[in-house]
Protein backbone atom coordinates (compact mmCIF):
# COMPACT_ATOMS: atom_id res chain seq x y z
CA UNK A 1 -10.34 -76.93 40.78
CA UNK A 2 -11.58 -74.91 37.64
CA UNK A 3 -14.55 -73.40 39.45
CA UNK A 4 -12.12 -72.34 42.66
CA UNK A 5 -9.81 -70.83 39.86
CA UNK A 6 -12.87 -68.78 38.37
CA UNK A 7 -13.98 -67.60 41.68
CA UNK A 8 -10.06 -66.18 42.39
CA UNK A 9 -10.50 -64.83 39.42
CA UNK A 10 -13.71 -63.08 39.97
CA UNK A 11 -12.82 -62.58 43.78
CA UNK A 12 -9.52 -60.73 42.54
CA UNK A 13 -11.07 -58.40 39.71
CA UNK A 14 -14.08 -57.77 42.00
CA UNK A 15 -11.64 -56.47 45.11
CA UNK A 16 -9.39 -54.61 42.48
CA UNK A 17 -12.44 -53.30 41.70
CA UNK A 18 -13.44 -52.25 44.85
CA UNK A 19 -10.14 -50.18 45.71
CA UNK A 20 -7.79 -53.06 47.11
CA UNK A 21 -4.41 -51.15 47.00
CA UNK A 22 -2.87 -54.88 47.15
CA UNK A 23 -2.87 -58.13 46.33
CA UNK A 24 -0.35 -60.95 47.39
CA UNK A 25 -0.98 -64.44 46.41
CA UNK A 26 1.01 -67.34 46.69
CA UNK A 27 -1.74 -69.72 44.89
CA UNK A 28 -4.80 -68.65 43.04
CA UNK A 29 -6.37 -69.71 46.24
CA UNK A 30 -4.33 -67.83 48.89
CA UNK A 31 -3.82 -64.13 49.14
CA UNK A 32 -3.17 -61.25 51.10
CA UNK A 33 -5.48 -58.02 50.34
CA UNK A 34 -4.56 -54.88 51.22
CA UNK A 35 -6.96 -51.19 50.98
CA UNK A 36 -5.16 -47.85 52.27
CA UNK A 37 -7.50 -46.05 53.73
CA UNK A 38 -5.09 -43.34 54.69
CA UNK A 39 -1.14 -43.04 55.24
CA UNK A 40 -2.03 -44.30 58.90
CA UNK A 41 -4.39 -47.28 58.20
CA UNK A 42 -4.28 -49.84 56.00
CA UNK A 43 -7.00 -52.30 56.52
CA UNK A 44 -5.95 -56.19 55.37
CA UNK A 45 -7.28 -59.63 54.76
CA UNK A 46 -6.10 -63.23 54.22
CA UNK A 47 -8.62 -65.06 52.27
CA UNK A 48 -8.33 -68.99 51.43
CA UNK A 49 -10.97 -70.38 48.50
CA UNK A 50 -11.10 -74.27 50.00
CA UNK A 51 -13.51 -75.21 46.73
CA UNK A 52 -16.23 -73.21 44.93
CA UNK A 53 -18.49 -72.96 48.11
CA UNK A 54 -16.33 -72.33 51.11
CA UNK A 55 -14.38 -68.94 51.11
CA UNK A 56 -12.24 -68.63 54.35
CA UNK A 57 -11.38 -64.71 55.32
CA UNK A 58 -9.92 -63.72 58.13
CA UNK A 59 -8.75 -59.91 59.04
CA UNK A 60 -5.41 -58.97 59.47
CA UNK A 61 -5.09 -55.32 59.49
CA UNK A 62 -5.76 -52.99 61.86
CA UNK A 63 -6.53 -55.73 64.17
CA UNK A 64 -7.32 -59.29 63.88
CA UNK A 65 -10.58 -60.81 63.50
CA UNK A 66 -12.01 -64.48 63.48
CA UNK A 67 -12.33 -66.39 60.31
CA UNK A 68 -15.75 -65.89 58.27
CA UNK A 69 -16.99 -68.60 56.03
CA UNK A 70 -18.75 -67.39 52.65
CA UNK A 71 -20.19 -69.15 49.89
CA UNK A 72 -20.13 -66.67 47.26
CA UNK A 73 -17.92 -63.93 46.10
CA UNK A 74 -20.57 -61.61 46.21
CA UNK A 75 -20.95 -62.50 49.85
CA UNK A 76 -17.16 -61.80 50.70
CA UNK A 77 -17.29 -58.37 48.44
CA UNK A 78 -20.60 -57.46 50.29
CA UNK A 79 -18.50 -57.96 53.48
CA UNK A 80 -15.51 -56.38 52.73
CA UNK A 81 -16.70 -53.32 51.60
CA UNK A 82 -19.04 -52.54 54.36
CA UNK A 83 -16.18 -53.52 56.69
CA UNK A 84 -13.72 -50.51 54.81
CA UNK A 85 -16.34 -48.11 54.68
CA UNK A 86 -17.05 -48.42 58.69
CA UNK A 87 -13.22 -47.75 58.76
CA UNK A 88 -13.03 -44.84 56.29
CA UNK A 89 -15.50 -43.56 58.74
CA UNK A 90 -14.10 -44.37 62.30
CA UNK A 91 -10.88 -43.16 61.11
CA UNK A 92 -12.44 -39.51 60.25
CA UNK A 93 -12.89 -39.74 64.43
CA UNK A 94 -10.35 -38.10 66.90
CA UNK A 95 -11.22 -40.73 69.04
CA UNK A 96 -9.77 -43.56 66.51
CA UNK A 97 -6.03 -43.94 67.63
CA UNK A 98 -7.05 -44.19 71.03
CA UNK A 99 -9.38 -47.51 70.05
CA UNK A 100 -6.68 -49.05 68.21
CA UNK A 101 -4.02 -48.31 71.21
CA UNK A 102 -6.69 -49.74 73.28
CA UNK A 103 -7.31 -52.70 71.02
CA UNK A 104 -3.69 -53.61 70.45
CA UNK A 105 -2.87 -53.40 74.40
CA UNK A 106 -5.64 -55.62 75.03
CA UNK A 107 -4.90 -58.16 71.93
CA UNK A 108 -1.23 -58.21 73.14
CA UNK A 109 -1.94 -58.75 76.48
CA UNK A 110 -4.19 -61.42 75.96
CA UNK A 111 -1.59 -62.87 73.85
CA UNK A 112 1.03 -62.69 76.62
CA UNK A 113 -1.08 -63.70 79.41
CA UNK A 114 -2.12 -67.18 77.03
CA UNK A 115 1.72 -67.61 76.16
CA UNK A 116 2.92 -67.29 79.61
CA UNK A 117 -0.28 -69.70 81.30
CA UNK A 118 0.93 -72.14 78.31
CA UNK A 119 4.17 -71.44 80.12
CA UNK A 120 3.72 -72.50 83.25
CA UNK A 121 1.71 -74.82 82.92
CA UNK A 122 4.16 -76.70 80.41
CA UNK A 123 7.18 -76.51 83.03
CA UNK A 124 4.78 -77.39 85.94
CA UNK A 125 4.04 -80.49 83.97
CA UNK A 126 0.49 -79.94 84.36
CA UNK A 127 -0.14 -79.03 80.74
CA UNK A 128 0.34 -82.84 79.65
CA UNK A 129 -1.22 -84.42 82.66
CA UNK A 130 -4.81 -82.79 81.91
């Protein structure tokens, strides 16, 4: 538990460090991270330490993105930052609303479409019989 404590520690300095505009925890082991790239996008992370050689992070903000597993916190630092600067630098593009529009119609559709299959197939009974 102390060595999952120092690497929240160093994990929290390190993306204060790197320009994180905010930082909600609830534990020393769970937090929200927040950088503001610009009044119109705010890229964000959940991150979960599990002990002092599995680091869970998962994006939240501007779109969602699968969990990554990292052993270090240089590892998740190293990640994070090339992951803002390739949005500091989409966002400079005219084209970059329309790929989020694009991305959140597709994410929310997908979403839909799974919720409504889960649906039907739960008043059809067929969910339970597979």
């Amino acid at each position: 538990m102390a060595r999952s404590s120092v690497s929240a520690d160093m994990l929290h300095l390190s993306l204060k460090q790197l320009g994180a505009t905010k930082i909600q925890s609830s534990t020393s082991r769970v937090a929200v991270v927040k950088f503001e790239i610009n009044p119109e996008l705010t890229v964000s992370y959940f991150y979960y330490i599990k002990d002092e050689e599995k680091i869970y992070l998962q994006r939240i903000e501007p779109y969602p993105v699968r969990n990554y597993r990292f052993e270090t916190v240089e590892n998740i630092i190293s990640f994070i930052k090339k992951d803002v600067e390739q949005f500091e630098n989409a966002s400079k593009s005219s084209n970059f609303k329309l790929f989020l529009e694009i991305i959140h119609t597709n994410l929310s559709g997908r979403r839909g479409r799974a919720s409504e299959h889960f649906r039907q197939q739960y008043r059809n009974g067929s969910f339970l019989s597979k």
